[in-house]
PDB file of N, CA and C in Angstrom:
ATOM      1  N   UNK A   1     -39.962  25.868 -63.187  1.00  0.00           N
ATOM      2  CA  UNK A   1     -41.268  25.431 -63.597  1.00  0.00           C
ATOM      3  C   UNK A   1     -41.480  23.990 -63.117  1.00  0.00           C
ATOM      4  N   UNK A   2     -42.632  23.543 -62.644  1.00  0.00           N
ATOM      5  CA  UNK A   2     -42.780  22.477 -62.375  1.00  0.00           C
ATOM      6  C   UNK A   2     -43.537  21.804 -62.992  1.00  0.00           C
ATOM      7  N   UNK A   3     -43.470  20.304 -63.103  1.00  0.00           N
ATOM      8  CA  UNK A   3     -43.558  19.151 -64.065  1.00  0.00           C
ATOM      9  C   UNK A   3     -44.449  18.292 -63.314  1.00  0.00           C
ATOM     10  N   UNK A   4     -45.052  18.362 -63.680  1.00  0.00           N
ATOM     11  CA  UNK A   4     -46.737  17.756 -63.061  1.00  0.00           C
ATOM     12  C   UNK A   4     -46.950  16.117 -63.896  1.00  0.00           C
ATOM     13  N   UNK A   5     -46.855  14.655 -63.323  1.00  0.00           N
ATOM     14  CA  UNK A   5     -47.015  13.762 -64.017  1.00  0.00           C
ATOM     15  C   UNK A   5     -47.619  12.552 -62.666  1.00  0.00           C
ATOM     16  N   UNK A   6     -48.823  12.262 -63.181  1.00  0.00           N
ATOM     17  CA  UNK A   6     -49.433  11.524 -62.644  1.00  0.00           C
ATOM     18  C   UNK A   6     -49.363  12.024 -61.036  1.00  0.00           C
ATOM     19  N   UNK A   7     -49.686  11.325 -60.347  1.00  0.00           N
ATOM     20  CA  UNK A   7     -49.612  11.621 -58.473  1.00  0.00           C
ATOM     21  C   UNK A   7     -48.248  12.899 -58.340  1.00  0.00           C
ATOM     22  N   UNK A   8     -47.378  12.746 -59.387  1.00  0.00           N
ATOM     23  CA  UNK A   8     -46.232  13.188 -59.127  1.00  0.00           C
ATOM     24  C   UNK A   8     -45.960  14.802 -59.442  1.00  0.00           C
ATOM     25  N   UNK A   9     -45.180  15.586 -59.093  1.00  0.00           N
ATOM     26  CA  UNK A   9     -44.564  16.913 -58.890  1.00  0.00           C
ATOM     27  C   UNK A   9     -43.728  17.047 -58.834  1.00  0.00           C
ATOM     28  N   UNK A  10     -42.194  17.041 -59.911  1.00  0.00           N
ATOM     29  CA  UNK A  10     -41.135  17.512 -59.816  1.00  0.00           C
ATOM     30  C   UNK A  10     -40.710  18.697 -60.328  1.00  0.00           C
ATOM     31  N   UNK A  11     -39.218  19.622 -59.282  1.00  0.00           N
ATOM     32  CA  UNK A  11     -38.882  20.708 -59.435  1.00  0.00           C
ATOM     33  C   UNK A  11     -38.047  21.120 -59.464  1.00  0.00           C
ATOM     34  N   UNK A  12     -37.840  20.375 -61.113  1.00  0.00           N
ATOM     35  CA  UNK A  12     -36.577  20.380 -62.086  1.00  0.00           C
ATOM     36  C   UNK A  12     -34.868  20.983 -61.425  1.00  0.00           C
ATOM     37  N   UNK A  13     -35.358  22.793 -60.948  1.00  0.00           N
ATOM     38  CA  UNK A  13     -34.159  23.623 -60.831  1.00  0.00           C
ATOM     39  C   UNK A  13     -33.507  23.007 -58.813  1.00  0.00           C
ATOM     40  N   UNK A  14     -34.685  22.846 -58.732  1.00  0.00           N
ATOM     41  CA  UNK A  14     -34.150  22.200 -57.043  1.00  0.00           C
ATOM     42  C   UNK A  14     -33.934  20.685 -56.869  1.00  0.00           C
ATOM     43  N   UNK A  15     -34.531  19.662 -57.990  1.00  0.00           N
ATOM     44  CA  UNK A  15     -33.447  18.231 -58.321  1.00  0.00           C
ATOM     45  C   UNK A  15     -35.197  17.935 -56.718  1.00  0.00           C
ATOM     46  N   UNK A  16     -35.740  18.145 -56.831  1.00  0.00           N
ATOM     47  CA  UNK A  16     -36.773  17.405 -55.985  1.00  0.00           C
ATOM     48  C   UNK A  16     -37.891  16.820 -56.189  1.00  0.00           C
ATOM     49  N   UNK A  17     -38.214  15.722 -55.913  1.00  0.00           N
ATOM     50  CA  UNK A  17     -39.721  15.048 -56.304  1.00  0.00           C
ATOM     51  C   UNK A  17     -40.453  14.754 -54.854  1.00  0.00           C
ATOM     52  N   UNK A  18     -41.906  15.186 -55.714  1.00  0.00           N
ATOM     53  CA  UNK A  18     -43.050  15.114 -54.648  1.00  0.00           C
ATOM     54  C   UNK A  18     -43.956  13.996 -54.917  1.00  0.00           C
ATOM     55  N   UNK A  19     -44.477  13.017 -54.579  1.00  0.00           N
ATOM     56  CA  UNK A  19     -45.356  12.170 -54.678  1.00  0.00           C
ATOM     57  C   UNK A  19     -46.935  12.720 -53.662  1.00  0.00           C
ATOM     58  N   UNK A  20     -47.469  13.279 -54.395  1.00  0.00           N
ATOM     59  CA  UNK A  20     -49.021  13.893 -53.286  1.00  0.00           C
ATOM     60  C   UNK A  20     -48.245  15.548 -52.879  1.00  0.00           C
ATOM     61  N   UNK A  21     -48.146  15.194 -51.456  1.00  0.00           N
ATOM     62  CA  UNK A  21     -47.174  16.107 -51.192  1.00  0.00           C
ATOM     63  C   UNK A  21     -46.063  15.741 -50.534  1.00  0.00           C
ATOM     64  N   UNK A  22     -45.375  14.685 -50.185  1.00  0.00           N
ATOM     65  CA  UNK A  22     -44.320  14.069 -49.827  1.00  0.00           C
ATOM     66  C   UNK A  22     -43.203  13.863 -50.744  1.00  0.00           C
ATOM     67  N   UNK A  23     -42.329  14.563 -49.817  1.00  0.00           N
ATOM     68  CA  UNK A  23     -40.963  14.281 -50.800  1.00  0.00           C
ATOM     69  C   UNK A  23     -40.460  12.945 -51.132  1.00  0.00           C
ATOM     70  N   UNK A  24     -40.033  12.729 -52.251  1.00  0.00           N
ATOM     71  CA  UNK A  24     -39.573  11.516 -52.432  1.00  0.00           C
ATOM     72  C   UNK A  24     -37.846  11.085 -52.962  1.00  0.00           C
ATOM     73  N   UNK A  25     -37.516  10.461 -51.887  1.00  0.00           N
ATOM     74  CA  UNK A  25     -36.035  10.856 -52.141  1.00  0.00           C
ATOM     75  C   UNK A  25     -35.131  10.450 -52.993  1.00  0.00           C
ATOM     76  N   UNK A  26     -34.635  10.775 -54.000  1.00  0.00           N
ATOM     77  CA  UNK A  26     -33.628  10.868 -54.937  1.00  0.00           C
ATOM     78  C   UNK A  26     -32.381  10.994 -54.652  1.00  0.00           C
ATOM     79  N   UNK A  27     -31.545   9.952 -54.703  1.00  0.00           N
ATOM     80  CA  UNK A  27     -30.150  10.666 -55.339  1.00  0.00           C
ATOM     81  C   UNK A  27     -29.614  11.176 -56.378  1.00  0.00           C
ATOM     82  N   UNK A  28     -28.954  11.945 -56.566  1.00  0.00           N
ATOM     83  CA  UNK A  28     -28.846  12.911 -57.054  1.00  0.00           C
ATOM     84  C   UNK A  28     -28.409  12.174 -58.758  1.00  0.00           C
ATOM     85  N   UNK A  29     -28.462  11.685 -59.085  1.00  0.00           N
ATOM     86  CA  UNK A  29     -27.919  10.870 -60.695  1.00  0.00           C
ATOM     87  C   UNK A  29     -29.616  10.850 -60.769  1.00  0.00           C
ATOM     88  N   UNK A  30     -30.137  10.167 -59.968  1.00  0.00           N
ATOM     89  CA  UNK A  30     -31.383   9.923 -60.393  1.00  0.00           C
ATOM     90  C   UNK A  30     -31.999  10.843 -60.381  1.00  0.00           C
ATOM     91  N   UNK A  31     -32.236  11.664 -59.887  1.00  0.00           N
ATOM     92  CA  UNK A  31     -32.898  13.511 -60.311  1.00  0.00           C
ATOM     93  C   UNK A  31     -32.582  14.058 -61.370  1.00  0.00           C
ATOM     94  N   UNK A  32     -30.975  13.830 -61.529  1.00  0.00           N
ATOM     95  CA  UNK A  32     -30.562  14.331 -62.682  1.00  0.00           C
ATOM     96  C   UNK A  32     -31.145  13.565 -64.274  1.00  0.00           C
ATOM     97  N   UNK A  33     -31.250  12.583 -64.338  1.00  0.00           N
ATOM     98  CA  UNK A  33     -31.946  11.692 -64.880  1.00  0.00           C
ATOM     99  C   UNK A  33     -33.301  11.658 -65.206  1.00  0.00           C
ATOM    100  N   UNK A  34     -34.075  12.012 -63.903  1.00  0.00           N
ATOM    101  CA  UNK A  34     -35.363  11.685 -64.024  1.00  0.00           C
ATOM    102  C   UNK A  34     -35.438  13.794 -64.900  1.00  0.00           C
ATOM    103  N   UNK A  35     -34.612  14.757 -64.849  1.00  0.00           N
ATOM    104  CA  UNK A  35     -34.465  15.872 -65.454  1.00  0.00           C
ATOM    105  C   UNK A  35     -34.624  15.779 -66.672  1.00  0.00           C
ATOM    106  N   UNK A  36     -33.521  14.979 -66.660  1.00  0.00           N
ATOM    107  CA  UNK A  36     -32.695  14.497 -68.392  1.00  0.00           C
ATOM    108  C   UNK A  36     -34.185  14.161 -69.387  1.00  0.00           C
ATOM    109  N   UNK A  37     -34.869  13.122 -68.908  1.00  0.00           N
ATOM    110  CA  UNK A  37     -36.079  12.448 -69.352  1.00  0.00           C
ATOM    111  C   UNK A  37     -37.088  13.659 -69.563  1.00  0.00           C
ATOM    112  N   UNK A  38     -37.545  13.987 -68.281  1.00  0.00           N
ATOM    113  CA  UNK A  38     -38.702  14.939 -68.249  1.00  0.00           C
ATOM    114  C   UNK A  38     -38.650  16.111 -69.246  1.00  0.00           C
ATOM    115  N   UNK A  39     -37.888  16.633 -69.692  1.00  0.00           N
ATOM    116  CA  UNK A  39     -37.130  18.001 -70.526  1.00  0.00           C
ATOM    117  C   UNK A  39     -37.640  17.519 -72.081  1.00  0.00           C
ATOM    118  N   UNK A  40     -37.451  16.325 -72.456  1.00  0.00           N
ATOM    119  CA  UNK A  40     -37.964  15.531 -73.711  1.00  0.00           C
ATOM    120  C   UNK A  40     -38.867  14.513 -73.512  1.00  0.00           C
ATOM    121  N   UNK A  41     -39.823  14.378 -72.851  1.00  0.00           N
ATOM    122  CA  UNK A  41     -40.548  12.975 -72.745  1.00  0.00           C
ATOM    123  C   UNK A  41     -40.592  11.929 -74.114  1.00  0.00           C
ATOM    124  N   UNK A  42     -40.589  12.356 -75.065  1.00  0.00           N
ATOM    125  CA  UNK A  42     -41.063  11.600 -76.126  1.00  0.00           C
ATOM    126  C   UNK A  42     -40.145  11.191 -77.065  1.00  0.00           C
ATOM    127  N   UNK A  43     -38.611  11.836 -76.808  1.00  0.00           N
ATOM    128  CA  UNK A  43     -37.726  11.167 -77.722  1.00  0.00           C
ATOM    129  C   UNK A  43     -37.058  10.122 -76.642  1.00  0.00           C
ATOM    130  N   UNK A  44     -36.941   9.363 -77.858  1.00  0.00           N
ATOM    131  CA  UNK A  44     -35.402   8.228 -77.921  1.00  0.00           C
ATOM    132  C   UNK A  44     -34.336   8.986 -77.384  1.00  0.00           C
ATOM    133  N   UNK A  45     -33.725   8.371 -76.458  1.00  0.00           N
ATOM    134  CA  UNK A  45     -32.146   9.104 -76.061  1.00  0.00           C
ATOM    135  C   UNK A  45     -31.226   8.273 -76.037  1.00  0.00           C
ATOM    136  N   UNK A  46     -30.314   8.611 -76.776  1.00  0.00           N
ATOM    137  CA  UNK A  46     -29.422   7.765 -76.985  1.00  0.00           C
ATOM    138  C   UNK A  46     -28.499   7.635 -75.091  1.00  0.00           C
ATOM    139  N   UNK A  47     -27.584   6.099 -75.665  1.00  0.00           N
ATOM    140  CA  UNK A  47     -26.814   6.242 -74.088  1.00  0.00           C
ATOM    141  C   UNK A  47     -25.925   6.904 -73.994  1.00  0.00           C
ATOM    142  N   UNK A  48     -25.137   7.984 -75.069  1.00  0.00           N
ATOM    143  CA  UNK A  48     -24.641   9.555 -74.656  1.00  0.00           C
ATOM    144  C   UNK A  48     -25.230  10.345 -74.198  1.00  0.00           C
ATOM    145  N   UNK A  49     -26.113  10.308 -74.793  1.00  0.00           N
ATOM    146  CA  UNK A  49     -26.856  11.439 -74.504  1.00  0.00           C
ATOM    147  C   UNK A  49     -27.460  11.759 -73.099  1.00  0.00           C
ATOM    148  N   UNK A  50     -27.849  10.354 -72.540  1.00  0.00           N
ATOM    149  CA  UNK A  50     -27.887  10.109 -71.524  1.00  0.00           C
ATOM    150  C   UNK A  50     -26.655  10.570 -70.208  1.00  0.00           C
ATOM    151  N   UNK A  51     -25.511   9.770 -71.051  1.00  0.00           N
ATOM    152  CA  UNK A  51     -24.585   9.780 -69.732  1.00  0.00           C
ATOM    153  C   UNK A  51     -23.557  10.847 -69.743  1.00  0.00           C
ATOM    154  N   UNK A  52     -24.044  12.132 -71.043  1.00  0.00           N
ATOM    155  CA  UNK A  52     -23.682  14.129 -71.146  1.00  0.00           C
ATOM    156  C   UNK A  52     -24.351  14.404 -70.146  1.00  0.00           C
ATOM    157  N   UNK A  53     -25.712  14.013 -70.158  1.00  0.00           N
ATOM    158  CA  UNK A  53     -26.783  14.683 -69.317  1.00  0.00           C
ATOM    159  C   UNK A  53     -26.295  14.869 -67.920  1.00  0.00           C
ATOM    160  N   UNK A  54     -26.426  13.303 -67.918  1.00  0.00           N
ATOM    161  CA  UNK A  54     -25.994  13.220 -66.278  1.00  0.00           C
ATOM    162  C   UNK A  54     -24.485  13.138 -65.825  1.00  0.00           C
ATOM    163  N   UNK A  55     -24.125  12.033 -66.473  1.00  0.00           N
ATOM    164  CA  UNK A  55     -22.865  12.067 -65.921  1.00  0.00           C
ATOM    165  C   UNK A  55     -21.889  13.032 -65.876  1.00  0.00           C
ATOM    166  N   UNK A  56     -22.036  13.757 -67.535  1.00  0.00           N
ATOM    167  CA  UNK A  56     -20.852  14.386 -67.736  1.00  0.00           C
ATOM    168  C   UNK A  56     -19.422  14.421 -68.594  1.00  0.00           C
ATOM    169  N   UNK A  57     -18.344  14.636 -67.923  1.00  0.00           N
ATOM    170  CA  UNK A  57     -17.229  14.411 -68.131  1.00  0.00           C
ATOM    171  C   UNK A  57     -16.797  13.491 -67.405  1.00  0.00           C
ATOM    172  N   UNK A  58     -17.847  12.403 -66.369  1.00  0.00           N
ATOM    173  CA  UNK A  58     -17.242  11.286 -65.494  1.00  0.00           C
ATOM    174  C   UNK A  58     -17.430  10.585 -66.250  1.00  0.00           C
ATOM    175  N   UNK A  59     -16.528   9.135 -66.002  1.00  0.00           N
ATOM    176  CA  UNK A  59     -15.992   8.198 -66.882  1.00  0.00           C
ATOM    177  C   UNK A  59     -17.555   7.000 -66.139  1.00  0.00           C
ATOM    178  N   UNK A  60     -18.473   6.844 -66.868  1.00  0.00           N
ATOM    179  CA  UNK A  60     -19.186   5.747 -66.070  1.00  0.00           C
ATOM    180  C   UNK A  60     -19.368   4.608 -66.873  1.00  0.00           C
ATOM    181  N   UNK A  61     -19.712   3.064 -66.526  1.00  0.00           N
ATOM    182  CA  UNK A  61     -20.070   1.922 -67.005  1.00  0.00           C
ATOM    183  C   UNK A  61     -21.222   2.296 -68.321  1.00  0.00           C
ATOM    184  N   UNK A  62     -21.575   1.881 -68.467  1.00  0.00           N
ATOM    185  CA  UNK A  62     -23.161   1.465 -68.927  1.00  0.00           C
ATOM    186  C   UNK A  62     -23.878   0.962 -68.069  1.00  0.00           C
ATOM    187  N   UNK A  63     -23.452  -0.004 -67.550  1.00  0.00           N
ATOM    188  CA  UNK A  63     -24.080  -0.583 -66.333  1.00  0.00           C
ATOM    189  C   UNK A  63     -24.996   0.459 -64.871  1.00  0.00           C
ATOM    190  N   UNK A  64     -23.718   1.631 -65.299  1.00  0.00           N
ATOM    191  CA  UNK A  64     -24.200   2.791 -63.657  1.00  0.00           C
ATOM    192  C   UNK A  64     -25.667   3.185 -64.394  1.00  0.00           C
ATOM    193  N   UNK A  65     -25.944   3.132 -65.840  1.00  0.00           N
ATOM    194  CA  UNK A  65     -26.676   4.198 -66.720  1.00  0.00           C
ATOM    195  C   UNK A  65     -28.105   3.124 -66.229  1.00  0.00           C
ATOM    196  N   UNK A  66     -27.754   1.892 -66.990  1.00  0.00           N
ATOM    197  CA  UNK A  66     -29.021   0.892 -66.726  1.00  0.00           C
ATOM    198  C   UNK A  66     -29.026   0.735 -65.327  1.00  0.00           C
ATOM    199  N   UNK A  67     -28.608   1.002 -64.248  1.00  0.00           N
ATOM    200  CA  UNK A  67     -29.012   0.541 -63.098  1.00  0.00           C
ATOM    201  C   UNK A  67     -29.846   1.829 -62.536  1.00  0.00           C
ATOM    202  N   UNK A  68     -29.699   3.043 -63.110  1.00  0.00           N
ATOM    203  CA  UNK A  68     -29.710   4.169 -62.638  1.00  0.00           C
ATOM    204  C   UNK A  68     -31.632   4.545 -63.085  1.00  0.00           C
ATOM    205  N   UNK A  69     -31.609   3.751 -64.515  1.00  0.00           N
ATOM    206  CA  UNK A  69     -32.980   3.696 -65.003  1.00  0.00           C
ATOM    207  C   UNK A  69     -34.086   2.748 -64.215  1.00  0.00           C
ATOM    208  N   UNK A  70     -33.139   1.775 -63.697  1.00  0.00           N
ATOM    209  CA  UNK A  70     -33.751   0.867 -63.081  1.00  0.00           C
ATOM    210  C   UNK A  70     -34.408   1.057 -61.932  1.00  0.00           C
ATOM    211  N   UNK A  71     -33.405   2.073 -60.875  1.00  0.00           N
ATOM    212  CA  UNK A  71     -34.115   2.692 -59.765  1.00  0.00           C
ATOM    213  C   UNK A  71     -35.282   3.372 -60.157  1.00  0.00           C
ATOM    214  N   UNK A  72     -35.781   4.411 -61.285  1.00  0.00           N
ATOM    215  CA  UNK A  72     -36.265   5.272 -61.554  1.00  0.00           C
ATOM    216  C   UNK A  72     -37.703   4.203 -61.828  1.00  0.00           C
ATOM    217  N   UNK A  73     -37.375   3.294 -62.339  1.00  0.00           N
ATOM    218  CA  UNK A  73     -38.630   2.348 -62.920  1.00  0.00           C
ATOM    219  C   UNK A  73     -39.423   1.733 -61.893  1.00  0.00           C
ATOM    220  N   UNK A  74     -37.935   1.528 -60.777  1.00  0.00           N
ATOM    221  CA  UNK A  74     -38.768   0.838 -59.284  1.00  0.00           C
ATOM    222  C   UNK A  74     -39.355   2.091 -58.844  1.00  0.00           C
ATOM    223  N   UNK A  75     -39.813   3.246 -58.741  1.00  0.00           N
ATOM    224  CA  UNK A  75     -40.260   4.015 -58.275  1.00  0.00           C
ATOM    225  C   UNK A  75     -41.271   4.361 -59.635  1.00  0.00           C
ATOM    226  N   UNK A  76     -41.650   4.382 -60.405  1.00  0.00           N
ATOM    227  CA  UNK A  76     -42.346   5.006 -61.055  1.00  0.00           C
ATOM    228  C   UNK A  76     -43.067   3.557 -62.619  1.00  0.00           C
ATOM    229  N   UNK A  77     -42.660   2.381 -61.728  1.00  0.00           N
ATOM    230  CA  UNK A  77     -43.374   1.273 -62.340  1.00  0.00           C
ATOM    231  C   UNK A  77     -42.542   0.617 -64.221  1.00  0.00           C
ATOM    232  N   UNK A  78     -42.738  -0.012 -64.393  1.00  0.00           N
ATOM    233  CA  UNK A  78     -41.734  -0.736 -65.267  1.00  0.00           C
ATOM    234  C   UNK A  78     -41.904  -0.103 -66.594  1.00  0.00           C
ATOM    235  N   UNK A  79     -43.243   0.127 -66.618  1.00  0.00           N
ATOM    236  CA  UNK A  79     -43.234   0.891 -68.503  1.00  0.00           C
ATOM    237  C   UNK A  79     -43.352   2.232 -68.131  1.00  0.00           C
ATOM    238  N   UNK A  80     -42.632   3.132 -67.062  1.00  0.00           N
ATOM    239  CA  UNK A  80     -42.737   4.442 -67.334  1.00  0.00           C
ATOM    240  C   UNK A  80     -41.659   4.832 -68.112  1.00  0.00           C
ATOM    241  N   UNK A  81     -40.279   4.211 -68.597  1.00  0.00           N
ATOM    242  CA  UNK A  81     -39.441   4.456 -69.191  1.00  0.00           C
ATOM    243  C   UNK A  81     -39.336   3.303 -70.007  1.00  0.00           C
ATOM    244  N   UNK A  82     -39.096   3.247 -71.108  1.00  0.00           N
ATOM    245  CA  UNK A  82     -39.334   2.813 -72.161  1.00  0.00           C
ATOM    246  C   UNK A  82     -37.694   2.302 -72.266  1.00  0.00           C
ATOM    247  N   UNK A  83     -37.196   1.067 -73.170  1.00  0.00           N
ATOM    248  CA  UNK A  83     -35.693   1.168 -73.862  1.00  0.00           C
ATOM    249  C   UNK A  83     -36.157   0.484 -75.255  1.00  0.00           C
ATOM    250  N   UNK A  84     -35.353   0.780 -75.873  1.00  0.00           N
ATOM    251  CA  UNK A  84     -35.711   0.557 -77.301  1.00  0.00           C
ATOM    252  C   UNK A  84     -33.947   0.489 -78.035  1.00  0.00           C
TER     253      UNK A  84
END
């Protein structure tokens, strides 16, 4: 199913984003991520919850988590993701 938000078009099961109709390229944490988000828009996520989503069973910083949001924000503007 695809996830229709502003200019944007992502497609969740293939990890791809469209801006218009141009792909827009993701690495793959950040797809997974920008997944993680889109699936709940409106809750709080904790930073497990976060780094089950994506990461996993890999051992990551906090730092990989906030930098990872950070890309997502440079592409999609500073208050599209919220921290609280």
């Amino acid at each position: 199913m695809d996830i229709n938000f502003g200019c944007y078009r992502f497609l969740p099961d293939q990890l791809v984003l469209y801006k218009h109709d141009d792909i827009v390229e993701l690495k793959r944490n950040q797809a997974l991520l920008l997944k993680f988000f889109l699936s709940d828009p409106k809750s709080i996520h904790s930073k497990e919850a976060i780094m089950n989503a994506v990461w996993q069973d890999r051992v990551v910083s906090e730092q990989v988590v906030f930098q990872t949001i950070s890309q997502l924000r440079a592409l999609f503007g500073a208050d599209a993701i919220k921290t609280f």
